[in-house]
ModelCIF file with pLDDT and N, C-alpha, C, O atoms, coordinates in Angstrom:
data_MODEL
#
_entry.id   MODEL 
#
_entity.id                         1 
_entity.type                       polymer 
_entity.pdbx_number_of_molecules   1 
#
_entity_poly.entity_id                      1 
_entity_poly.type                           'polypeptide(L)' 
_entity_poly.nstd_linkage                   no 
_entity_poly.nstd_monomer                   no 
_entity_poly.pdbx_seq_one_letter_code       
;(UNK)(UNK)(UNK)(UNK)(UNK)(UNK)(UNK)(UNK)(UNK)(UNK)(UNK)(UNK)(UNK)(UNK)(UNK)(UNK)
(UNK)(UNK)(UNK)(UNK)(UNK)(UNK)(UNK)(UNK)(UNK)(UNK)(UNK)(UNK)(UNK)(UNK)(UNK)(UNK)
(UNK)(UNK)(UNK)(UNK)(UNK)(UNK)(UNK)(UNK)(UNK)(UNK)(UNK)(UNK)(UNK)(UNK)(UNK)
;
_entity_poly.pdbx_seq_one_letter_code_can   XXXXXXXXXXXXXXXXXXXXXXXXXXXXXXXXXXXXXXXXXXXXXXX 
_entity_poly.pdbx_strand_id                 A 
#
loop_
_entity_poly_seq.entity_id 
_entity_poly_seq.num 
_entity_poly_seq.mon_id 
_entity_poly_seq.hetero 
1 1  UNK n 
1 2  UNK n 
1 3  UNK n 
1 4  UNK n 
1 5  UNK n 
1 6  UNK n 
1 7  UNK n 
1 8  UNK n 
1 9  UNK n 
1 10 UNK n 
1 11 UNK n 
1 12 UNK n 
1 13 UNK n 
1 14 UNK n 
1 15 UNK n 
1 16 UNK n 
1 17 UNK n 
1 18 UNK n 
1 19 UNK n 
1 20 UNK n 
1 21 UNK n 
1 22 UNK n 
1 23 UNK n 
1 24 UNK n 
1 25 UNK n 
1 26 UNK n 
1 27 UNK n 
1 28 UNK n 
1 29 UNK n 
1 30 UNK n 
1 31 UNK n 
1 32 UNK n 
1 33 UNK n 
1 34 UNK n 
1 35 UNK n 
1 36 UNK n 
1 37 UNK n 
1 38 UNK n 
1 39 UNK n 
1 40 UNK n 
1 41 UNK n 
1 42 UNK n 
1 43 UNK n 
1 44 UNK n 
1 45 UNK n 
1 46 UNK n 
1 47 UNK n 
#
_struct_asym.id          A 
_struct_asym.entity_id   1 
#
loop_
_ma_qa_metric.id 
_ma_qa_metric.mode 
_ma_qa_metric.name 
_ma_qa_metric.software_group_id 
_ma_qa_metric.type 
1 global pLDDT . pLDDT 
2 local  pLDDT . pLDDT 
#
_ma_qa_metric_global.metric_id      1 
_ma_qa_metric_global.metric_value   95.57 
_ma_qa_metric_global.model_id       1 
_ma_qa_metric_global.ordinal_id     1 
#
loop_
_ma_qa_metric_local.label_asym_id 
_ma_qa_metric_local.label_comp_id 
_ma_qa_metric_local.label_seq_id 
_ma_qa_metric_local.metric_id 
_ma_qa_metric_local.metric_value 
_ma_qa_metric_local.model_id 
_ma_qa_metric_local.ordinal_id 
A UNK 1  2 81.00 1 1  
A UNK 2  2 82.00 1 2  
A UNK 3  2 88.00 1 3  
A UNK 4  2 93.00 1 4  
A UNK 5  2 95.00 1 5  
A UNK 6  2 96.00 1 6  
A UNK 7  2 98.00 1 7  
A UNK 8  2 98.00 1 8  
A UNK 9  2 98.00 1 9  
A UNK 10 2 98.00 1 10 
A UNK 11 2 98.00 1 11 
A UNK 12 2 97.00 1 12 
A UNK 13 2 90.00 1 13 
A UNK 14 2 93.00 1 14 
A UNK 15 2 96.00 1 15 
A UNK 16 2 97.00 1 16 
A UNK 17 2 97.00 1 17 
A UNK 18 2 97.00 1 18 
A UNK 19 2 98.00 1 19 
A UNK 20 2 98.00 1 20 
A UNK 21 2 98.00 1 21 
A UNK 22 2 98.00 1 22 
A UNK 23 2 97.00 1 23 
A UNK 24 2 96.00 1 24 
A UNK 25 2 94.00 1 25 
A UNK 26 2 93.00 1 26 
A UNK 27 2 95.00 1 27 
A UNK 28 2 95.00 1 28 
A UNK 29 2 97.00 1 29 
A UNK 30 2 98.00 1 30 
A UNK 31 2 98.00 1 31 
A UNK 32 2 98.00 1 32 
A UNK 33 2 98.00 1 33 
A UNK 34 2 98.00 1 34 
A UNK 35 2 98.00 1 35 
A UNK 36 2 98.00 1 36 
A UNK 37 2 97.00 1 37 
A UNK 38 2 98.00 1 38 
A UNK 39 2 98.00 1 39 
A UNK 40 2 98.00 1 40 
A UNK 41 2 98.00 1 41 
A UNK 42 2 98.00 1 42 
A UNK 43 2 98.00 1 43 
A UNK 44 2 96.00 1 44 
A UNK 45 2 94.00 1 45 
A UNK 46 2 89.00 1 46 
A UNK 47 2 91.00 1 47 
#
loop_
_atom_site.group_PDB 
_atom_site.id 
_atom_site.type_symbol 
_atom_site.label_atom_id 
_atom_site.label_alt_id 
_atom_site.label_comp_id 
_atom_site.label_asym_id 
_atom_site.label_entity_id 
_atom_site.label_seq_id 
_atom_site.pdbx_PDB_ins_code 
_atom_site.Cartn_x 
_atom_site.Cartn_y 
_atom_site.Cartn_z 
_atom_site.occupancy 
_atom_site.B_iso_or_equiv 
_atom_site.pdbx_formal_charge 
_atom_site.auth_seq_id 
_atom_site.auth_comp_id 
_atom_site.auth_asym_id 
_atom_site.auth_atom_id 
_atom_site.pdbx_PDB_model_num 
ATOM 1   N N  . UNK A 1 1  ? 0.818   -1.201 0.000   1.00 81.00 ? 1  UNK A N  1 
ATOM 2   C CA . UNK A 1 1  ? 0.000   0.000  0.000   1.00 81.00 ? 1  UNK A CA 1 
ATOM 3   C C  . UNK A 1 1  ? 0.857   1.258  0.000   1.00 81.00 ? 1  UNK A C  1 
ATOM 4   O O  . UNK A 1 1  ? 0.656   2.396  -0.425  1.00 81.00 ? 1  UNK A O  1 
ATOM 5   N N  . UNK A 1 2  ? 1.753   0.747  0.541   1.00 82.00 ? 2  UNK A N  1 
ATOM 6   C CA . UNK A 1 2  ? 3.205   2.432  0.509   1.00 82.00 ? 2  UNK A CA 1 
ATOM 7   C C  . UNK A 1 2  ? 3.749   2.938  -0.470  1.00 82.00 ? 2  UNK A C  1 
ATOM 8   O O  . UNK A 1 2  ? 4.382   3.988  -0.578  1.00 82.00 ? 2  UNK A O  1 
ATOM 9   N N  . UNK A 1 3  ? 3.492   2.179  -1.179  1.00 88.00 ? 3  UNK A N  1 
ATOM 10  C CA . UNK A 1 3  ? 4.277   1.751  -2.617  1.00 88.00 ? 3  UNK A CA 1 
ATOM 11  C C  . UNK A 1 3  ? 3.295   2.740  -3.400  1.00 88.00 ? 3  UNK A C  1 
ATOM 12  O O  . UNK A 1 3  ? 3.814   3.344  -4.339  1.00 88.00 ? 3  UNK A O  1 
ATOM 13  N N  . UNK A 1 4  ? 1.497   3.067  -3.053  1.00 93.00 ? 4  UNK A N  1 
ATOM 14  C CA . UNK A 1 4  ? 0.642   4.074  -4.445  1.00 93.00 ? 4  UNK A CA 1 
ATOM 15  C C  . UNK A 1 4  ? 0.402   5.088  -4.094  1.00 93.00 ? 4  UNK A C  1 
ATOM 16  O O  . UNK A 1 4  ? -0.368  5.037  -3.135  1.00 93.00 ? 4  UNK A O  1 
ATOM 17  N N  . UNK A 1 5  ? 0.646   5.994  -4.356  1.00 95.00 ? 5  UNK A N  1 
ATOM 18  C CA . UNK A 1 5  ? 0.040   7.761  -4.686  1.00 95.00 ? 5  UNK A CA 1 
ATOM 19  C C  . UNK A 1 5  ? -1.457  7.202  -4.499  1.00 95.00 ? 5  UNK A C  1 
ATOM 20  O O  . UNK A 1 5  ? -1.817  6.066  -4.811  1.00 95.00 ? 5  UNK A O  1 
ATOM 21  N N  . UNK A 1 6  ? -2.332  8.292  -3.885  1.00 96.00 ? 6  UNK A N  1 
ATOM 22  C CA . UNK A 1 6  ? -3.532  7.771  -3.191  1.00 96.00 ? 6  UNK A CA 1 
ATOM 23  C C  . UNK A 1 6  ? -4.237  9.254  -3.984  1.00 96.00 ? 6  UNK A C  1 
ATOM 24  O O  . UNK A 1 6  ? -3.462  10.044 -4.522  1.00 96.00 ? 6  UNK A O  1 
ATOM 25  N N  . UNK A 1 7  ? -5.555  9.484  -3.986  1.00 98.00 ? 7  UNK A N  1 
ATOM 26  C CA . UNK A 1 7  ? -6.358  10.462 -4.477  1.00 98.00 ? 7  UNK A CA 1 
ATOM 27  C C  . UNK A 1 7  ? -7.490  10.247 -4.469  1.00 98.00 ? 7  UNK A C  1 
ATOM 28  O O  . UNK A 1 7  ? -7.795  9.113  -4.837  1.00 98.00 ? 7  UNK A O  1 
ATOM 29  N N  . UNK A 1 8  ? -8.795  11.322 -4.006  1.00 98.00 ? 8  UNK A N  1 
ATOM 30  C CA . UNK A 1 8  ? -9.926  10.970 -4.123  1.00 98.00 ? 8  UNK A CA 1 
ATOM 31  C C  . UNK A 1 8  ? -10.607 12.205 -5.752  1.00 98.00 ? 8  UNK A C  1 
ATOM 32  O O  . UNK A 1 8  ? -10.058 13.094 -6.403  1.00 98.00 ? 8  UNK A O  1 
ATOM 33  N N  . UNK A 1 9  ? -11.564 11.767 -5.778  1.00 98.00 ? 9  UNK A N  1 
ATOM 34  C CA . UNK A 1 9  ? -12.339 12.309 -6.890  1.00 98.00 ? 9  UNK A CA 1 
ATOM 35  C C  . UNK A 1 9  ? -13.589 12.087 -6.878  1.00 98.00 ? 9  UNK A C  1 
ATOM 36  O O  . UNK A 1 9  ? -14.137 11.003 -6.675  1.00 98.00 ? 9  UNK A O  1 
ATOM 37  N N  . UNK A 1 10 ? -14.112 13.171 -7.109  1.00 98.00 ? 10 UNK A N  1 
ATOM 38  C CA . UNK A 1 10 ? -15.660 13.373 -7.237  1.00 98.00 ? 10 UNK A CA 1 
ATOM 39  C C  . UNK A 1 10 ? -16.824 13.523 -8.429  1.00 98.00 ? 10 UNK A C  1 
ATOM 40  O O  . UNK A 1 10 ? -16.544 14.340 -9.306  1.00 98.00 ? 10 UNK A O  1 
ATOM 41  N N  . UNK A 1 11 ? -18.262 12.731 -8.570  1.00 98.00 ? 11 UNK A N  1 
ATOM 42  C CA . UNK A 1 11 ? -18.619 13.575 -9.605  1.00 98.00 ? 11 UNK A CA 1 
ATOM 43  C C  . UNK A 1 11 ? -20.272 13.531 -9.192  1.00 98.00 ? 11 UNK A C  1 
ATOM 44  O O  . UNK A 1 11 ? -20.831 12.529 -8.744  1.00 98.00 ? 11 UNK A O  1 
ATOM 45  N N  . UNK A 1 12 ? -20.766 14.524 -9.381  1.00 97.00 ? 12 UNK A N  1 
ATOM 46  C CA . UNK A 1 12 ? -22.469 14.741 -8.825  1.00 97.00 ? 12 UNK A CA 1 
ATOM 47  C C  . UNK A 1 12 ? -23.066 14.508 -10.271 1.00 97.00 ? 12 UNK A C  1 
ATOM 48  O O  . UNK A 1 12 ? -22.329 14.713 -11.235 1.00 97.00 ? 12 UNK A O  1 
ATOM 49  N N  . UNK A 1 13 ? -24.074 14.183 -10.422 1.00 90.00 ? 13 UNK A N  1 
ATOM 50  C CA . UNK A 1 13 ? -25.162 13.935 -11.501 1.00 90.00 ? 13 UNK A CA 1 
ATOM 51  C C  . UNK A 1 13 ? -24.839 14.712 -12.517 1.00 90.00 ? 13 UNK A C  1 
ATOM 52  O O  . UNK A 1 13 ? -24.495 15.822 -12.112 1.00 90.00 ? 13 UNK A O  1 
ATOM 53  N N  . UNK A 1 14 ? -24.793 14.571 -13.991 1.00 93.00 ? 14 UNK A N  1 
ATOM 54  C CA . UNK A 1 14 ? -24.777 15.150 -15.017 1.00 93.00 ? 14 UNK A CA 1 
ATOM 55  C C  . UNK A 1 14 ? -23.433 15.716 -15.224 1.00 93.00 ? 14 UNK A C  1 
ATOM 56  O O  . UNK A 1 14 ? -23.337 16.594 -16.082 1.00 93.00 ? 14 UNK A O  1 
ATOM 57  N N  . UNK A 1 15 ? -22.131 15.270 -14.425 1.00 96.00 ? 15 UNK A N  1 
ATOM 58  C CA . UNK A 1 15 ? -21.266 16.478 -14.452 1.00 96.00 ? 15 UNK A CA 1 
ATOM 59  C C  . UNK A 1 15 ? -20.375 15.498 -14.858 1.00 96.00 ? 15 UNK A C  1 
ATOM 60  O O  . UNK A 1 15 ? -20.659 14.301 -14.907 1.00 96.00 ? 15 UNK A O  1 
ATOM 61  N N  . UNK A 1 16 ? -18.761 16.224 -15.298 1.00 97.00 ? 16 UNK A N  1 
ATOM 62  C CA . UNK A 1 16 ? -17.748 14.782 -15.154 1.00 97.00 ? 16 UNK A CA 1 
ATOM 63  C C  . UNK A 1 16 ? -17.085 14.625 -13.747 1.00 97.00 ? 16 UNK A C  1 
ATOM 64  O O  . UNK A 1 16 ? -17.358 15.316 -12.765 1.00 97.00 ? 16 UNK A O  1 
ATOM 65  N N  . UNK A 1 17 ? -16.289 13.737 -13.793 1.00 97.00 ? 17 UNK A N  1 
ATOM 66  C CA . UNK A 1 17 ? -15.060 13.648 -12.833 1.00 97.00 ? 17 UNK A CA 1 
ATOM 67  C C  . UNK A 1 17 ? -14.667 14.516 -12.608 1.00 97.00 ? 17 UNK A C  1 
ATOM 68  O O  . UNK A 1 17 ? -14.373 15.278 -13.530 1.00 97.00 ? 17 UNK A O  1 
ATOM 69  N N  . UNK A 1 18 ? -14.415 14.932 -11.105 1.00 97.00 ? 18 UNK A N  1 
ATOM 70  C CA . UNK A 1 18 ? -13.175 15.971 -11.042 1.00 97.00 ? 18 UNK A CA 1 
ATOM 71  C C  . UNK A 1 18 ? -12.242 15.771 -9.372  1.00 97.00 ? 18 UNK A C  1 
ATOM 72  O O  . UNK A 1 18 ? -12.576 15.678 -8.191  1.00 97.00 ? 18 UNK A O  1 
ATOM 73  N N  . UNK A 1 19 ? -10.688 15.782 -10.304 1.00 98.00 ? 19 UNK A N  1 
ATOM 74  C CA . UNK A 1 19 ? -9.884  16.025 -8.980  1.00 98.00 ? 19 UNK A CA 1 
ATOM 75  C C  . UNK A 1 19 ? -10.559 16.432 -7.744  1.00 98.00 ? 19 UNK A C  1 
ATOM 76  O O  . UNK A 1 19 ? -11.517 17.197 -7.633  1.00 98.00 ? 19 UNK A O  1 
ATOM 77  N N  . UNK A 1 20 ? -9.885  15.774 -6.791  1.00 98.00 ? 20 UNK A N  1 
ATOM 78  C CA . UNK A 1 20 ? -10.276 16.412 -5.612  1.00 98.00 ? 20 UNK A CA 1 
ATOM 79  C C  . UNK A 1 20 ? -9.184  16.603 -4.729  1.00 98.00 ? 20 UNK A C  1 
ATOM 80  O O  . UNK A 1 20 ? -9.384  17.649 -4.111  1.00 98.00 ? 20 UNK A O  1 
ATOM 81  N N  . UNK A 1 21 ? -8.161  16.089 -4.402  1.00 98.00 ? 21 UNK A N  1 
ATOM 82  C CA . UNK A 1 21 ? -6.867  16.070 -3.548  1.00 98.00 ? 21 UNK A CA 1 
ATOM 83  C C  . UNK A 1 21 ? -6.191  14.804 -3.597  1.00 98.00 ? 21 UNK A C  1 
ATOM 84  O O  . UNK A 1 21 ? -6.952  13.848 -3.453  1.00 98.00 ? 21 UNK A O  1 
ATOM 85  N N  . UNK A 1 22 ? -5.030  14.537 -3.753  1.00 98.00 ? 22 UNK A N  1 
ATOM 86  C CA . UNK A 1 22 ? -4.061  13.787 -3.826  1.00 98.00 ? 22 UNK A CA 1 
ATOM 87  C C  . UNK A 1 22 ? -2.622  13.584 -2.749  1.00 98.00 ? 22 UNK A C  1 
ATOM 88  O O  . UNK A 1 22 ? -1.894  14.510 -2.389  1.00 98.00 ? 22 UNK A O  1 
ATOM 89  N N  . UNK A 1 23 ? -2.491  12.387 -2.439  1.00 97.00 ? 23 UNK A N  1 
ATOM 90  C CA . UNK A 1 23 ? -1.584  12.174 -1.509  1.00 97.00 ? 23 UNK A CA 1 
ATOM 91  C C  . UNK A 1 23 ? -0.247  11.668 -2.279  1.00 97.00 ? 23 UNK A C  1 
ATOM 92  O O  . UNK A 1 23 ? -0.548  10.923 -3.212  1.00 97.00 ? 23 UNK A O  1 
ATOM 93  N N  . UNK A 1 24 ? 1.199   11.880 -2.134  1.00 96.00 ? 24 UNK A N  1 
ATOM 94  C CA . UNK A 1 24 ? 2.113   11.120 -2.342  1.00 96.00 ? 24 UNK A CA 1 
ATOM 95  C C  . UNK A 1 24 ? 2.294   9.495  -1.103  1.00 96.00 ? 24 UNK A C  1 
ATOM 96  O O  . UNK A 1 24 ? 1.753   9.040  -0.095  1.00 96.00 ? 24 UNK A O  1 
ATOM 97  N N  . UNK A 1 25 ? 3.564   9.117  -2.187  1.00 94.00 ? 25 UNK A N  1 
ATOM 98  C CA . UNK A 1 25 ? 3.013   7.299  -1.566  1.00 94.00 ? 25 UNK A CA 1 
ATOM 99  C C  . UNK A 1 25 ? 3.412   7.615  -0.118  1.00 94.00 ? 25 UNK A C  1 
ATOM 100 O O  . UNK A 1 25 ? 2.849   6.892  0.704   1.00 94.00 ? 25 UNK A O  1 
ATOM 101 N N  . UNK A 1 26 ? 4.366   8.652  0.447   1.00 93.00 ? 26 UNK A N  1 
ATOM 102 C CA . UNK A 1 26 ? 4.449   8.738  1.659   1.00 93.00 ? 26 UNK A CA 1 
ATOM 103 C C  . UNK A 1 26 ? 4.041   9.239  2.791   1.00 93.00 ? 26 UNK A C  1 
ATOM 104 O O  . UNK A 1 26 ? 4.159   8.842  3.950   1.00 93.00 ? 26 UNK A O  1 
ATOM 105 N N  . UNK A 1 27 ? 3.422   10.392 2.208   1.00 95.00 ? 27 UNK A N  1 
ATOM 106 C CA . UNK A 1 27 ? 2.409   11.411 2.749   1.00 95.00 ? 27 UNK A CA 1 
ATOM 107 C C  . UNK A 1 27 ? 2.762   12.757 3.266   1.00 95.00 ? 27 UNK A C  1 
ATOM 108 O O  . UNK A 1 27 ? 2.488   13.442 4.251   1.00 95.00 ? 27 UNK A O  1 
ATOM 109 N N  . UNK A 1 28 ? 3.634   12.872 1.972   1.00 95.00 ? 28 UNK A N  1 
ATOM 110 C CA . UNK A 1 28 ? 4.744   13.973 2.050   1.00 95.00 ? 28 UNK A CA 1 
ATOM 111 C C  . UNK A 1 28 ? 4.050   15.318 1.807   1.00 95.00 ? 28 UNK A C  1 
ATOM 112 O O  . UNK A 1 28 ? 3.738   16.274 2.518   1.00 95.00 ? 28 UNK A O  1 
ATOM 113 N N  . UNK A 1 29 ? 3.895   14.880 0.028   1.00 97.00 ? 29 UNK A N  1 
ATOM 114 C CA . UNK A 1 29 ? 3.220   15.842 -0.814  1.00 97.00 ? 29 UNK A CA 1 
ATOM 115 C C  . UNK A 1 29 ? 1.635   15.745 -0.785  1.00 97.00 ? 29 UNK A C  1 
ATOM 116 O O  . UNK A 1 29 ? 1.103   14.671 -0.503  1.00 97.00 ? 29 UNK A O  1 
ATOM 117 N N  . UNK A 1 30 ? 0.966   16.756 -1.048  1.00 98.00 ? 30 UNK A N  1 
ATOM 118 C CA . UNK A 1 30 ? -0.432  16.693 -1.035  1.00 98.00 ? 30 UNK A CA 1 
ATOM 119 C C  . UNK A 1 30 ? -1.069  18.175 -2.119  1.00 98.00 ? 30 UNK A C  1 
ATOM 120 O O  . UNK A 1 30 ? -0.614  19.319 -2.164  1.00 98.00 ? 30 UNK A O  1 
ATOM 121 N N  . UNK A 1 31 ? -2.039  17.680 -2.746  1.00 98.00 ? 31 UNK A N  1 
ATOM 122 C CA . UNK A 1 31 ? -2.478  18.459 -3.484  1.00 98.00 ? 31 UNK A CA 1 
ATOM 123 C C  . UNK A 1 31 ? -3.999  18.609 -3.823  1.00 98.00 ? 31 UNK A C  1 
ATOM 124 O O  . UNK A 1 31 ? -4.558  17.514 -3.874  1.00 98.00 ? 31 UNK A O  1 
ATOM 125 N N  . UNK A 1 32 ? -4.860  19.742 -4.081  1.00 98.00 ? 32 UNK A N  1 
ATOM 126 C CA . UNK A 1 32 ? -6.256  19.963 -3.949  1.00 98.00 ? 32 UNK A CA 1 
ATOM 127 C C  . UNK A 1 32 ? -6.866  21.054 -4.443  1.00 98.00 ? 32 UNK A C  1 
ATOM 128 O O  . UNK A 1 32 ? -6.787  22.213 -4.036  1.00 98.00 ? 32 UNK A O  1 
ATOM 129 N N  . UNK A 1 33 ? -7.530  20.577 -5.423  1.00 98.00 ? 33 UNK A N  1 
ATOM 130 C CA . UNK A 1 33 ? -8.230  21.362 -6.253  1.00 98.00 ? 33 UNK A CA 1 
ATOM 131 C C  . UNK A 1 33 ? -8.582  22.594 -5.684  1.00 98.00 ? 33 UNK A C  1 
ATOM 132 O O  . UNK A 1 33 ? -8.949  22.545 -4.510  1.00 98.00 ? 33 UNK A O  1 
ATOM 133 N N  . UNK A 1 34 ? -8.554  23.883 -6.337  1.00 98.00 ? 34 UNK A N  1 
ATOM 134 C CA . UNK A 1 34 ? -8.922  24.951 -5.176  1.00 98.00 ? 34 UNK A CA 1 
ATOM 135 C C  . UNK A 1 34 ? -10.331 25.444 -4.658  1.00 98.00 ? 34 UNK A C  1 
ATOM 136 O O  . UNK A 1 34 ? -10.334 26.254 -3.731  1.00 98.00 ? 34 UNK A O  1 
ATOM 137 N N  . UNK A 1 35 ? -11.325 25.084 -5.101  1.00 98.00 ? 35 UNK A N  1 
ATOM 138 C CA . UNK A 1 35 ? -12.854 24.966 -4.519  1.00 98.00 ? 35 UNK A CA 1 
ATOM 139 C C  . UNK A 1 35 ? -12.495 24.348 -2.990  1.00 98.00 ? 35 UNK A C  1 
ATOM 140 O O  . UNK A 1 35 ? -13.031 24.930 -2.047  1.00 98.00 ? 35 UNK A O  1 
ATOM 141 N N  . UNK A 1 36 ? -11.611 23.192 -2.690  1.00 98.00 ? 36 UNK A N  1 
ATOM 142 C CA . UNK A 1 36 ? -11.448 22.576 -1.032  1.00 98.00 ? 36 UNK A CA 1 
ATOM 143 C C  . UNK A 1 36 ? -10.558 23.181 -0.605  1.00 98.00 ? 36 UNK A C  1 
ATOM 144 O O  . UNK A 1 36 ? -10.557 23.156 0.625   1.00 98.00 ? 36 UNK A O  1 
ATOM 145 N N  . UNK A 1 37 ? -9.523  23.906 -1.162  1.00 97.00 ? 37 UNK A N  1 
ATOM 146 C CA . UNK A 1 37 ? -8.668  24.204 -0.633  1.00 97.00 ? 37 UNK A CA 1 
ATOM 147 C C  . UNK A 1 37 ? -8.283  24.875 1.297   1.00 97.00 ? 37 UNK A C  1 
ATOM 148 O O  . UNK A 1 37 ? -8.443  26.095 1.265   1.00 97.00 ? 37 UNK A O  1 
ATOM 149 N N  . UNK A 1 38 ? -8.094  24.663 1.967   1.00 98.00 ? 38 UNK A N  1 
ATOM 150 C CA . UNK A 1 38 ? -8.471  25.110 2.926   1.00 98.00 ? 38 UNK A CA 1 
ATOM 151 C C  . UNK A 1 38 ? -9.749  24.832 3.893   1.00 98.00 ? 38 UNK A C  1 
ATOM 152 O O  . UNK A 1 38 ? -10.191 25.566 4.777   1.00 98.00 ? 38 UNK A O  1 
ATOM 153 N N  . UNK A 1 39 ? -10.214 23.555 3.467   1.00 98.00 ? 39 UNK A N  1 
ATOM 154 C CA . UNK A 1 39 ? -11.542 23.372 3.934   1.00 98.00 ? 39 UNK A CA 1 
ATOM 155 C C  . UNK A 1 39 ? -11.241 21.072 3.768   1.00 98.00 ? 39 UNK A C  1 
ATOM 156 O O  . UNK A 1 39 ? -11.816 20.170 4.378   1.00 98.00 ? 39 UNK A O  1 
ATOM 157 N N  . UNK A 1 40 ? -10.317 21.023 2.873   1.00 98.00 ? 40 UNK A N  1 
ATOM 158 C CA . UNK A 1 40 ? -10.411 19.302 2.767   1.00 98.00 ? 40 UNK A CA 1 
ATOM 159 C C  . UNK A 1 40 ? -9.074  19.174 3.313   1.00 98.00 ? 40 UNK A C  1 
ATOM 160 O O  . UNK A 1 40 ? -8.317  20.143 3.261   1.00 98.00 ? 40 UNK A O  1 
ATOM 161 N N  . UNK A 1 41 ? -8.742  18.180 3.783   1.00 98.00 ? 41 UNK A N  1 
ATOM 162 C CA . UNK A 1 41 ? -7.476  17.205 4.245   1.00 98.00 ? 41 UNK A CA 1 
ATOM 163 C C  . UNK A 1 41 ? -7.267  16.364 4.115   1.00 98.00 ? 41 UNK A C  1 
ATOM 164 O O  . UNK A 1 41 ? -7.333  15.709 5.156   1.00 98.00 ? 41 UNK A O  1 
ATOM 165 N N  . UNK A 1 42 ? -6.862  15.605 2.924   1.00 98.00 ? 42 UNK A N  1 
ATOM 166 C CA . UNK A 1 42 ? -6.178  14.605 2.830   1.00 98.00 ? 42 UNK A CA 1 
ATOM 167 C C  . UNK A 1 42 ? -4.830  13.722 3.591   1.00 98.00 ? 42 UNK A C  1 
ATOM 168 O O  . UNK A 1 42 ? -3.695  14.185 3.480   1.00 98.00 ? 42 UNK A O  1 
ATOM 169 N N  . UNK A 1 43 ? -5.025  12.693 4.203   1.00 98.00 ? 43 UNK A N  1 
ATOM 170 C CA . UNK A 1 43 ? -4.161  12.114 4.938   1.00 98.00 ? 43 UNK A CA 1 
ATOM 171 C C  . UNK A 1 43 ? -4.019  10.663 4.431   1.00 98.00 ? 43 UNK A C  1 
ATOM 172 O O  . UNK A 1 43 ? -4.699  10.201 3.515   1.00 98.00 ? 43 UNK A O  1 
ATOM 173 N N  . UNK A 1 44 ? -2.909  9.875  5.232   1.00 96.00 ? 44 UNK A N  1 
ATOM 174 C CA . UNK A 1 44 ? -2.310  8.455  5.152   1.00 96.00 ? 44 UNK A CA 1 
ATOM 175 C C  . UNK A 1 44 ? -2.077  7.689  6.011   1.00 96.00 ? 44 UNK A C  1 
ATOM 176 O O  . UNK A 1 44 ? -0.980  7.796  6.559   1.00 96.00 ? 44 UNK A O  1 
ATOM 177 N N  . UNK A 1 45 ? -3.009  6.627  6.460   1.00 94.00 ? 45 UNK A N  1 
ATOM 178 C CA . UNK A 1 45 ? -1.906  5.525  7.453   1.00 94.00 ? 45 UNK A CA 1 
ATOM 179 C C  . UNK A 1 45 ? -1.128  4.328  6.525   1.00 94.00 ? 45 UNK A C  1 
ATOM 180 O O  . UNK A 1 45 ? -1.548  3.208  6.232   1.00 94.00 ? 45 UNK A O  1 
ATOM 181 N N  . UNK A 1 46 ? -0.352  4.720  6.311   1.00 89.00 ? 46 UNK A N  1 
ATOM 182 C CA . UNK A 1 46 ? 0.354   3.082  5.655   1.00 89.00 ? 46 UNK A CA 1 
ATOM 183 C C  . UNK A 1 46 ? 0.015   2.296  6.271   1.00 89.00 ? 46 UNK A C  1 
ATOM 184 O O  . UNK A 1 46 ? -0.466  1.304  5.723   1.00 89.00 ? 46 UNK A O  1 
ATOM 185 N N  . UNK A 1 47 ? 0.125   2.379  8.034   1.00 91.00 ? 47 UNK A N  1 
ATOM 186 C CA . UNK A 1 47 ? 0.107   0.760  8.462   1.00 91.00 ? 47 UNK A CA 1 
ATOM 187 C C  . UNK A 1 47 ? -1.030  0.412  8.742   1.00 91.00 ? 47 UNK A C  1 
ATOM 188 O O  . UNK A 1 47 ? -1.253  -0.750 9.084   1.00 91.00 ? 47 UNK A O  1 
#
């Protein structure tokens, strides 16, 4: 499991996919669309 880049994504009725925030495999880096920005948290337990 340490080993994948992790990310969630969203999509409501009629709309497409869209990014939502992304983790590196360690839980270093993190990244998030800016609509959550400041409002979502993405986190990791490896174990």
């Amino acid at each position: 499991f340490s080993g994948y880049a992790m990310g969630w994504f969203r999509q409501a009725p009629g709309k497409e996919r869209e990014f939502v925030a992304a983790i590196s495999w360690n839980g270093v880096v993190k990244y998030y669309v800016d609509s959550v920005r400041g409002r979502f948290t993405i986190s990791r337990d490896n174990a």
